[in-house]
N, C-alpha and C. Protein backbone atom coordinates (compact mmCIF):
# COMPACT_ATOMS: atom_id res chain seq x y z
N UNK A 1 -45.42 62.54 17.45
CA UNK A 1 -45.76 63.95 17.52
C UNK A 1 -45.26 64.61 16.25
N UNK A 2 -46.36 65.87 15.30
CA UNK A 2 -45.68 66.31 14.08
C UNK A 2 -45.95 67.54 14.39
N UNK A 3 -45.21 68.43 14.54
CA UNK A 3 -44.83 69.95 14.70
C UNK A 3 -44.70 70.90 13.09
N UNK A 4 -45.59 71.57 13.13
CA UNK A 4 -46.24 72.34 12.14
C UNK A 4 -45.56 73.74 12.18
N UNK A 5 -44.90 74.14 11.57
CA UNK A 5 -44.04 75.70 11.37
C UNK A 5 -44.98 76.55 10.42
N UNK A 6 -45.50 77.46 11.16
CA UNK A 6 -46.42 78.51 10.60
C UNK A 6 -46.23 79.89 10.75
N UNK A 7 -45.23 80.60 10.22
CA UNK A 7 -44.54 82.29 10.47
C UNK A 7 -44.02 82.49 11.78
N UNK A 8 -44.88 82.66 12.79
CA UNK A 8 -44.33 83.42 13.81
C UNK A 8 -44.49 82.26 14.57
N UNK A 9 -45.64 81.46 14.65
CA UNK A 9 -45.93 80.34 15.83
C UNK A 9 -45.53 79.15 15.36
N UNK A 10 -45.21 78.08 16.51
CA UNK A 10 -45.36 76.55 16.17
C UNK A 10 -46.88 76.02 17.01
N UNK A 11 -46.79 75.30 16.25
CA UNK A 11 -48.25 74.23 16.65
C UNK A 11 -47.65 72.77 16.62
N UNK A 12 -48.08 72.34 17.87
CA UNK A 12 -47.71 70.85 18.09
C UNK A 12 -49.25 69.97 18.12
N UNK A 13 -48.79 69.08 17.37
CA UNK A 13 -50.05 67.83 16.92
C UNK A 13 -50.22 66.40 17.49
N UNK A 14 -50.39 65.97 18.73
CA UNK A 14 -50.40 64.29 18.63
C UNK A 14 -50.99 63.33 18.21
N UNK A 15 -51.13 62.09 18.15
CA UNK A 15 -52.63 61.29 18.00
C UNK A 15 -52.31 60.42 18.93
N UNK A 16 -53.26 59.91 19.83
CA UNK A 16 -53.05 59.05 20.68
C UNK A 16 -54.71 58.06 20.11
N UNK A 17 -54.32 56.74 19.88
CA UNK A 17 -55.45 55.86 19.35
C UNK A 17 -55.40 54.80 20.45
N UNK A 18 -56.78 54.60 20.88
CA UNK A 18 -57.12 53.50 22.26
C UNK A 18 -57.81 52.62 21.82
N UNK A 19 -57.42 51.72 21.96
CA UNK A 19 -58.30 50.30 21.32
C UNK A 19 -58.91 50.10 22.45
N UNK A 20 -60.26 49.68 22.79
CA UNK A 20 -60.67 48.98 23.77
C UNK A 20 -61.66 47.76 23.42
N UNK A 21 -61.75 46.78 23.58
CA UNK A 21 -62.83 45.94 24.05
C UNK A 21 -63.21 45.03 25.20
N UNK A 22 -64.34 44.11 25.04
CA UNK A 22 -64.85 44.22 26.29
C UNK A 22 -63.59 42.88 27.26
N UNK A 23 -63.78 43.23 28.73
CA UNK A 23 -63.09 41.98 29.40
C UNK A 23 -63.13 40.56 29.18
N UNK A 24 -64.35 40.66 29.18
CA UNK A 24 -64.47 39.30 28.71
C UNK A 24 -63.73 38.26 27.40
N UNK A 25 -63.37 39.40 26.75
CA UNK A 25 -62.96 38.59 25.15
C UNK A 25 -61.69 38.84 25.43
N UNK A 26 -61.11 39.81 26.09
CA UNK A 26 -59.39 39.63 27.01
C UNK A 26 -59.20 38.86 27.57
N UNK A 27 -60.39 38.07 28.53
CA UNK A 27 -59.51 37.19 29.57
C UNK A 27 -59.67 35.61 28.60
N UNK A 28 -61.13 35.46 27.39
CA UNK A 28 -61.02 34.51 26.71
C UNK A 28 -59.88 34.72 25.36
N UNK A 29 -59.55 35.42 24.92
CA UNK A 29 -58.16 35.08 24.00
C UNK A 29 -56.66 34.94 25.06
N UNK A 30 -57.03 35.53 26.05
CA UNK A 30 -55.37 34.85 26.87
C UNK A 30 -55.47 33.90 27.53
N UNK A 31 -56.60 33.45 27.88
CA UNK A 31 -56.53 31.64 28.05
C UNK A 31 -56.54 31.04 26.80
N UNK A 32 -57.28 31.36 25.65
CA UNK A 32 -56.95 30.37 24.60
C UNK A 32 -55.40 30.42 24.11
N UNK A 33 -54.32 31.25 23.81
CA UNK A 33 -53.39 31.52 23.77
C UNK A 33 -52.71 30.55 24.97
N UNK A 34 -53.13 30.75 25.92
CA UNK A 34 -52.13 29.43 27.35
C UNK A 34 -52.09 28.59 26.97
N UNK A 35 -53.53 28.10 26.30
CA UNK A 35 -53.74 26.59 26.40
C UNK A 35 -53.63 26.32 24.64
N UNK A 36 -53.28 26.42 23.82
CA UNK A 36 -52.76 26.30 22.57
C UNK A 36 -51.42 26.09 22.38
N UNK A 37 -50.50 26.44 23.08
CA UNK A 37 -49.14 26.64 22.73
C UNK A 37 -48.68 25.35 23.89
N UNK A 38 -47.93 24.32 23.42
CA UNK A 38 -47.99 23.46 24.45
C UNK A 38 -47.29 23.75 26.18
N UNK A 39 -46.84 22.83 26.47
CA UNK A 39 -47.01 23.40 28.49
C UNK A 39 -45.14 23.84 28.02
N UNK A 40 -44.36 22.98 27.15
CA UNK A 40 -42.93 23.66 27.21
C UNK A 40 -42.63 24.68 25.90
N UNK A 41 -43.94 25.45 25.01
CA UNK A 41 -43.73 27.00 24.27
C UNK A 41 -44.14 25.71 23.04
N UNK A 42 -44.11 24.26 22.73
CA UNK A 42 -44.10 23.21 21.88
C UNK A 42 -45.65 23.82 20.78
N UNK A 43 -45.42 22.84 20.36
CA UNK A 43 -46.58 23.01 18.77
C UNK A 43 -47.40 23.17 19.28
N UNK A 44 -48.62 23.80 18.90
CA UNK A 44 -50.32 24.29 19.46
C UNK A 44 -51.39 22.91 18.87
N UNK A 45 -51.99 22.80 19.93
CA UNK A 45 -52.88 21.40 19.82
C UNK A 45 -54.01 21.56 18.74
N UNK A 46 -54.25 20.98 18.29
CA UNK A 46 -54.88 20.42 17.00
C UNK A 46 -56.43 21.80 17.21
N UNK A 47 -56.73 22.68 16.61
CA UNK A 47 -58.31 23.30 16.65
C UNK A 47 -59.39 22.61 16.10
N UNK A 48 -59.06 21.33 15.29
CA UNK A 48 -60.55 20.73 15.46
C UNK A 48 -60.28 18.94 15.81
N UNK A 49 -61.36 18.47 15.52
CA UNK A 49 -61.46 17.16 15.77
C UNK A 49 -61.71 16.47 14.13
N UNK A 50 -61.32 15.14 14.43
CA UNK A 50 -60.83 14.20 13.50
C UNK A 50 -61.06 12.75 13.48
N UNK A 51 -62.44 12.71 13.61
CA UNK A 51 -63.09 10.55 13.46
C UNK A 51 -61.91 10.37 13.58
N UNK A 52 -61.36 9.43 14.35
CA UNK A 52 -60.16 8.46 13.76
C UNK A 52 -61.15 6.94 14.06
N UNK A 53 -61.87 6.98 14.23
CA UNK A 53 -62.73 5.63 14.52
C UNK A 53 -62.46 4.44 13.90
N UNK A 54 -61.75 3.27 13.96
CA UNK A 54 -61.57 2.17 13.24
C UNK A 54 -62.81 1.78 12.55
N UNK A 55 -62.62 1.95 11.07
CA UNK A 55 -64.67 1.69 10.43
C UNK A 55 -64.17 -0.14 10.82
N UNK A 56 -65.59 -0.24 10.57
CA UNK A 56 -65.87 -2.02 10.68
C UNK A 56 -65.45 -2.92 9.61
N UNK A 57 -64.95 -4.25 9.85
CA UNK A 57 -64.19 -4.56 8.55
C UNK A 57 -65.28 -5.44 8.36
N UNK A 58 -65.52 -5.33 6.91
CA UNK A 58 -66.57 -6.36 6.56
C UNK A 58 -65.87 -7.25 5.48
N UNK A 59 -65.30 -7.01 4.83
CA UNK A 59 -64.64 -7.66 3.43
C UNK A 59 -63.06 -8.39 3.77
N UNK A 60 -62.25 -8.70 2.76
CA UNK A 60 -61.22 -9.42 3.10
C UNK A 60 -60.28 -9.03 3.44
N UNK A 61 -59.16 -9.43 4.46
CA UNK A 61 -58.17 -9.12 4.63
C UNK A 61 -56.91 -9.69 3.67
N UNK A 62 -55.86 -8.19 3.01
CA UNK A 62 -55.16 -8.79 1.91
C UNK A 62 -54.05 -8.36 2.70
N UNK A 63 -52.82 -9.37 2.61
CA UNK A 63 -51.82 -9.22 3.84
C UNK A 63 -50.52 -8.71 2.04
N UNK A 64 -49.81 -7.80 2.54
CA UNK A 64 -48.85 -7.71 1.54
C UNK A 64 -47.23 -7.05 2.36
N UNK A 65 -46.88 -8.86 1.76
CA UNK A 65 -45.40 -8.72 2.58
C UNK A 65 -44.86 -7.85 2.22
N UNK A 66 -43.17 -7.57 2.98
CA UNK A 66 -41.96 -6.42 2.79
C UNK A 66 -42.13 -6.46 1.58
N UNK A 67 -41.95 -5.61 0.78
CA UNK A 67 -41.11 -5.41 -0.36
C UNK A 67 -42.27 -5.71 -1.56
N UNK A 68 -42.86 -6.30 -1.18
CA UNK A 68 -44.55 -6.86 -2.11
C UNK A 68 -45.21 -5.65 -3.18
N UNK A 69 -46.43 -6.32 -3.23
CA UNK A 69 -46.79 -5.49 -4.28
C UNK A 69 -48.26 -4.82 -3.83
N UNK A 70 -47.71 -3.43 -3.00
CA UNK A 70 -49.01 -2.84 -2.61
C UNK A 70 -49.64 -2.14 -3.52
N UNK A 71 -49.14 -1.45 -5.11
CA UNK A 71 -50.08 -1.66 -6.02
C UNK A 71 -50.87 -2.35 -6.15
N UNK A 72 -50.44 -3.66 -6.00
CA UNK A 72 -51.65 -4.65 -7.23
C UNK A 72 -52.50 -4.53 -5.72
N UNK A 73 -52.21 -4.42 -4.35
CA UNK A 73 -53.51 -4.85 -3.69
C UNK A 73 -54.48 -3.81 -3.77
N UNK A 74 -54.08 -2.60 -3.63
CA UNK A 74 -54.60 -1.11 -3.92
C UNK A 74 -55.46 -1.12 -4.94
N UNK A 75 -55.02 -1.68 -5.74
CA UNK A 75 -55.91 -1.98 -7.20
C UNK A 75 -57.42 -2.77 -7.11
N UNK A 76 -56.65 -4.28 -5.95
CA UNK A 76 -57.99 -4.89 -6.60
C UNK A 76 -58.75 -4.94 -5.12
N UNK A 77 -58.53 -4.14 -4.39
CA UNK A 77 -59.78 -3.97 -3.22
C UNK A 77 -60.94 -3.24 -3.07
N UNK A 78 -61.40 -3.93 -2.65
CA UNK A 78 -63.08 -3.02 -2.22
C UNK A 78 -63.01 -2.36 -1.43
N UNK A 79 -64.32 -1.61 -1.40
CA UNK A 79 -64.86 -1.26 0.19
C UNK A 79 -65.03 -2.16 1.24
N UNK A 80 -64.25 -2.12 2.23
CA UNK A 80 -64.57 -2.96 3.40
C UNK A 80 -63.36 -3.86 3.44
N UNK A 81 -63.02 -3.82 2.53
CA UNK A 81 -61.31 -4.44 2.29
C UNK A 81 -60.21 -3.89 3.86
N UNK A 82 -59.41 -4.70 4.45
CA UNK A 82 -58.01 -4.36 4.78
C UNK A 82 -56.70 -4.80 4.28
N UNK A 83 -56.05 -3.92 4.30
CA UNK A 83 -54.95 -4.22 3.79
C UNK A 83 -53.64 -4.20 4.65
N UNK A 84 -53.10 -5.36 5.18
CA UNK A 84 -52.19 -4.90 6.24
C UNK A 84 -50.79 -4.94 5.27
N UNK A 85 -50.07 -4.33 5.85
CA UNK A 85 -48.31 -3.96 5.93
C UNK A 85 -47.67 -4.45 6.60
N UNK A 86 -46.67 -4.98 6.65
CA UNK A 86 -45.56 -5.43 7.73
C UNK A 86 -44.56 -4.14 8.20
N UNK A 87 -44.27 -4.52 10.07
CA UNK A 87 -44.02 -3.54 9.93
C UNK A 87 -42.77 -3.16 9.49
N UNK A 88 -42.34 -1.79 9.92
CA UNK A 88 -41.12 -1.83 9.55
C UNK A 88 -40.41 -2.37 7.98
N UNK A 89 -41.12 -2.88 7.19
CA UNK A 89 -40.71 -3.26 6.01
C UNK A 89 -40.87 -1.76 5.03
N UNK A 90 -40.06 -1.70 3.90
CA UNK A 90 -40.06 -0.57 3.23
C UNK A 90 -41.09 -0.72 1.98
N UNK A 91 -41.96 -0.15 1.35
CA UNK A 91 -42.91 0.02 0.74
C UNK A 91 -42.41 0.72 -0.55
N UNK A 92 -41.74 0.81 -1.71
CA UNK A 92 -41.59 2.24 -3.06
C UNK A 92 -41.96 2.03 -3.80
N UNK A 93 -42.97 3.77 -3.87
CA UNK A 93 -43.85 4.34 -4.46
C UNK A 93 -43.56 4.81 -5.92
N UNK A 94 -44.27 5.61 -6.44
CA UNK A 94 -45.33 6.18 -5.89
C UNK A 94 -46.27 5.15 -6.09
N UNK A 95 -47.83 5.61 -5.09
CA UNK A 95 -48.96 4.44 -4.97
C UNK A 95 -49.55 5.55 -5.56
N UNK A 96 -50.63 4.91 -6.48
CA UNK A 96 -52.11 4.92 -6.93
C UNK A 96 -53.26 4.62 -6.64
N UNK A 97 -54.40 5.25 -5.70
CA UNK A 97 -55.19 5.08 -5.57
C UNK A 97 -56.49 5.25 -6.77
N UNK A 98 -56.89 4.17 -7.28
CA UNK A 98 -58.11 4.43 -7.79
C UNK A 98 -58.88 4.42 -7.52
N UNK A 99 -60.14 5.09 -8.48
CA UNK A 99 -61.54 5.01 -8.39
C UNK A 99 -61.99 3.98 -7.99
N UNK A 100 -63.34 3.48 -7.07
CA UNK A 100 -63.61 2.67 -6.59
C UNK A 100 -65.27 2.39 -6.98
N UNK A 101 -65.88 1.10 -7.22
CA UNK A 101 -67.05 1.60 -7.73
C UNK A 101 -68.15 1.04 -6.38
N UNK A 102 -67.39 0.24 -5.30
CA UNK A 102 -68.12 -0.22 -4.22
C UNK A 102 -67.92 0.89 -2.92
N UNK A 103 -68.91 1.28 -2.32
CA UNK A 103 -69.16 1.44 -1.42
C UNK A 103 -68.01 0.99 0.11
N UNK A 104 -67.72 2.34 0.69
CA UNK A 104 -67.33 1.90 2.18
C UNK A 104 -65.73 2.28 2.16
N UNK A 105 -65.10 2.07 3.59
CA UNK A 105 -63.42 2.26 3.59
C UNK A 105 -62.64 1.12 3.21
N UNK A 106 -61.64 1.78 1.97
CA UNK A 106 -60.27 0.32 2.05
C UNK A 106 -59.41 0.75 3.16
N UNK A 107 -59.17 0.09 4.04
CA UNK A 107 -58.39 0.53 5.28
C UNK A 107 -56.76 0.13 4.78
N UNK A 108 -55.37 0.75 5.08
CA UNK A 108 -54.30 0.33 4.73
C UNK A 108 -53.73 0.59 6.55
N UNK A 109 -53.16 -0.58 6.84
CA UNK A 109 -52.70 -0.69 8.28
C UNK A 109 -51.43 -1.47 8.65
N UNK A 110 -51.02 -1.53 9.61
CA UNK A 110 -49.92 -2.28 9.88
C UNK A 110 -50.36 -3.22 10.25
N UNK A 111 -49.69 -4.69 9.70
CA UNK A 111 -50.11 -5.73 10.66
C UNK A 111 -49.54 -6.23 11.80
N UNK A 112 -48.86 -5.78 12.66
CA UNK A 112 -48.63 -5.40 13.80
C UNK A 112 -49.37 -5.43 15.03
N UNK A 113 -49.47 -6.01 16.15
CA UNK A 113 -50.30 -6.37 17.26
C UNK A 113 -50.62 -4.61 17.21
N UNK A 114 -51.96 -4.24 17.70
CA UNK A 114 -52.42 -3.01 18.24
C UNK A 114 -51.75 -2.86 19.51
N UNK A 115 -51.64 -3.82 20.47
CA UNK A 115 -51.07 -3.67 21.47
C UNK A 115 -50.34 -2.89 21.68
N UNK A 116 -48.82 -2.45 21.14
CA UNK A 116 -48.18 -1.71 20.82
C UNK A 116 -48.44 -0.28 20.48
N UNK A 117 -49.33 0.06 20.11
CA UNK A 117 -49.56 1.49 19.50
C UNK A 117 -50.87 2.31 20.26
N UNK A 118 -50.95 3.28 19.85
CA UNK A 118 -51.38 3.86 21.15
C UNK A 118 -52.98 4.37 21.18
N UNK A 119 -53.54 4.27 22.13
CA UNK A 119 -55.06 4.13 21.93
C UNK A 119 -55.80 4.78 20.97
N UNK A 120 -57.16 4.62 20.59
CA UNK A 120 -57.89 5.41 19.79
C UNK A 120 -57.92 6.72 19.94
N UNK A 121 -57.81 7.59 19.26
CA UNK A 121 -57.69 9.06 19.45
C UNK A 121 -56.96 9.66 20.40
N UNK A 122 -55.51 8.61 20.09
CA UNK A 122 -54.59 9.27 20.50
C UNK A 122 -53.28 9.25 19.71
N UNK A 123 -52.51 10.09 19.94
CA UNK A 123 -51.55 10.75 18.92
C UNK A 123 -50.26 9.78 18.62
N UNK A 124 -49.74 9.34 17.45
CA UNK A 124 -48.41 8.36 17.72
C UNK A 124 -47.50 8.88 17.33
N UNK A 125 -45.95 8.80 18.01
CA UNK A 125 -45.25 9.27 17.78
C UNK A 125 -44.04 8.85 17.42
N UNK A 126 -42.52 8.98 17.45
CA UNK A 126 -41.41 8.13 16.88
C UNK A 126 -41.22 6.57 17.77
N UNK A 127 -41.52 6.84 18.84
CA UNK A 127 -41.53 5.54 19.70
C UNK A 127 -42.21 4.68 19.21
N UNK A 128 -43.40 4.44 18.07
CA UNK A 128 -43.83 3.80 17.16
C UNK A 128 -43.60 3.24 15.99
N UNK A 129 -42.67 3.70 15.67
CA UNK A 129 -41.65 3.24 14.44
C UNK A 129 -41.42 1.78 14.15
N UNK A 130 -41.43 1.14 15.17
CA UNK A 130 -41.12 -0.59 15.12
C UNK A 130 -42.22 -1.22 14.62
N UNK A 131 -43.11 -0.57 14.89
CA UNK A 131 -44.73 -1.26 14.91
C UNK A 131 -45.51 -0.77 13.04
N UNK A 132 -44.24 0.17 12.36
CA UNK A 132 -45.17 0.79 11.39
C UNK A 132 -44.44 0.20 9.70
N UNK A 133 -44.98 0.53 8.82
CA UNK A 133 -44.43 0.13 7.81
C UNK A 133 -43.80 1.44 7.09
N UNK A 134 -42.82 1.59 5.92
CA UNK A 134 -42.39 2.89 5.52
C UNK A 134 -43.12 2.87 4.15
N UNK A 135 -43.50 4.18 3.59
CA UNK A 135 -43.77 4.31 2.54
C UNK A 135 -43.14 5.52 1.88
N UNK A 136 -42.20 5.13 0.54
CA UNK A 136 -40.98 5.78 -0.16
C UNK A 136 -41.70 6.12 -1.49
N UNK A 137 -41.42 6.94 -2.20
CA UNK A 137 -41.19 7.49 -3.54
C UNK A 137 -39.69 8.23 -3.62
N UNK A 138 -39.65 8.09 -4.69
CA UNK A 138 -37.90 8.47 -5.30
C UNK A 138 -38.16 10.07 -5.81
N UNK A 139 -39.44 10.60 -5.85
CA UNK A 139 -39.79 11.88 -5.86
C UNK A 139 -40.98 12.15 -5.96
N UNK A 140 -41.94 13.24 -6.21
CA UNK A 140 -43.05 13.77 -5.93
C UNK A 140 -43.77 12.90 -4.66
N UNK A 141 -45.60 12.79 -4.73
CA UNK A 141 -46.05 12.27 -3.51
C UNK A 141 -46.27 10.88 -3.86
N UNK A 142 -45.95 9.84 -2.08
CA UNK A 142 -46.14 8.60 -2.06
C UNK A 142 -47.58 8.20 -2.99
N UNK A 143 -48.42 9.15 -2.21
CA UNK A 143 -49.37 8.44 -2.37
C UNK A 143 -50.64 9.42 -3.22
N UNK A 144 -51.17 9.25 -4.80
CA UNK A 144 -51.93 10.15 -5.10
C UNK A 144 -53.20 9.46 -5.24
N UNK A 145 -54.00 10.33 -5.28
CA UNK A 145 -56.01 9.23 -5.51
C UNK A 145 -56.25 10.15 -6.71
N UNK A 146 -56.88 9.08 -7.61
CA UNK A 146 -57.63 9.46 -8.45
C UNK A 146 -58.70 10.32 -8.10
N UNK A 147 -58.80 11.18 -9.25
CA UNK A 147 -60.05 12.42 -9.19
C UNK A 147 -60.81 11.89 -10.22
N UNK A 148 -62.06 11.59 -10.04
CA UNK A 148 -63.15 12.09 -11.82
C UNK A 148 -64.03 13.41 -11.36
N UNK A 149 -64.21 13.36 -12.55
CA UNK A 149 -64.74 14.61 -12.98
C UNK A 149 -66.30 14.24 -14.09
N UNK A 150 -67.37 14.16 -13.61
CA UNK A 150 -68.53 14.20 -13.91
C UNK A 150 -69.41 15.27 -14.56
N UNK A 151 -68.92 15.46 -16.17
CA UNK A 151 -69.65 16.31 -16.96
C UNK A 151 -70.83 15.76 -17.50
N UNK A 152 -71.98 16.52 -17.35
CA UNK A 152 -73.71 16.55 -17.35
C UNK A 152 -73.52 16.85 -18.91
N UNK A 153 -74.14 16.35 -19.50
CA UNK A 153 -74.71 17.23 -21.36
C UNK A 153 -74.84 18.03 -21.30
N UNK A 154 -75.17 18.65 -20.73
CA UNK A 154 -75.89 20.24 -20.73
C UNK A 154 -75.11 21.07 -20.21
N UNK A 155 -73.79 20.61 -19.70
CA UNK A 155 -72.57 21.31 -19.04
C UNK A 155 -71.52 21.71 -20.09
N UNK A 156 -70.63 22.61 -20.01
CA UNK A 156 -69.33 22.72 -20.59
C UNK A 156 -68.24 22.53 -19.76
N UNK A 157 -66.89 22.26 -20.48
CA UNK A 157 -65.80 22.02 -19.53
C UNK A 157 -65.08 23.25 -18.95
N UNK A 158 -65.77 24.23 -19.79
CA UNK A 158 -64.81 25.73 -19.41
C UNK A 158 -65.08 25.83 -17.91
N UNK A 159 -63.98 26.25 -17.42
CA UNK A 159 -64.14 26.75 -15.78
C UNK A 159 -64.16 25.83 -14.72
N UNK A 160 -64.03 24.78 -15.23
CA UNK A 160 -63.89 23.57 -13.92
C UNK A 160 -62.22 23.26 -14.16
């Protein structure tokens, strides 16, 4: 409330502002709000979806023990390539992913029975640890991929 002093009189001023919209979009943002925030106040569940689909292995499997050299396998795989890990063995980085000139996924996995770990499109958590391999760098990120960059003749480099 702002009260206005004018000679002899006062004048009193309020604003009262009403938001309204319709029910329907009230009762759908306070169920989405319930069901986002987990059942004990915990992290809010994922808003989209995410293939996790195992692609098909067509190419070779390159096994690289503890402590090994997951560079050089990173290096010389294809598409369709797997690459398993042992688990629990320590991995230090940083890794390099390069450019690839074949077609398809290099898969990097634990070699570890699946048995153990937890179904397709479903979430794993520390209770998985036995079953996984570690991957270390001594600073910045484990793991970076090459970028190119494809300039046309008729293009300039300004602005990219």
């Amino acid at each position: 409330m702002r009260t206005l002093l004018s000679g002899t009189g006062v004048l009193s001023v309020s604003l009262l502002l009403v938001l309204t919209f319709p029910i329907e979009l009230a009762r759908r943002t306070a169920a989405s709000g319930a069901a986002s925030a987990g059942r004990d106040g915990g992290a809010e569940r994922p808003r989209s979806f995410v293939d996790t689909t195992f692609p098909a292995h067509s190419g070779r499997t390159i096994h690289v023990a503890g402590g090994g050299g997951l560079q050089q396998a990173l290096d010389e795989a294809r598409g369709g390539d797997l690459i398993t890990l042992e688990p629990r063995a320590v991995y230090r980085g940083p890794f390099h992913l390069p450019s690839k000139d074949s077609s398809g996924w290099i898969v990097v996995s634990t070699a570890a029975s699946t048995s153990g770990l937890p179904a397709q499109g479903q979430r794993i958590d520390p209770s998985h640890t036995a079953s996984l391999p570690k991957l270390i760098a001594s600073s910045g990120a484990v793991i970076e991929a090459a970028v190119e960059t494809t300039i046309q003749p008729d293009e300039s480099f300004e602005g990219k």
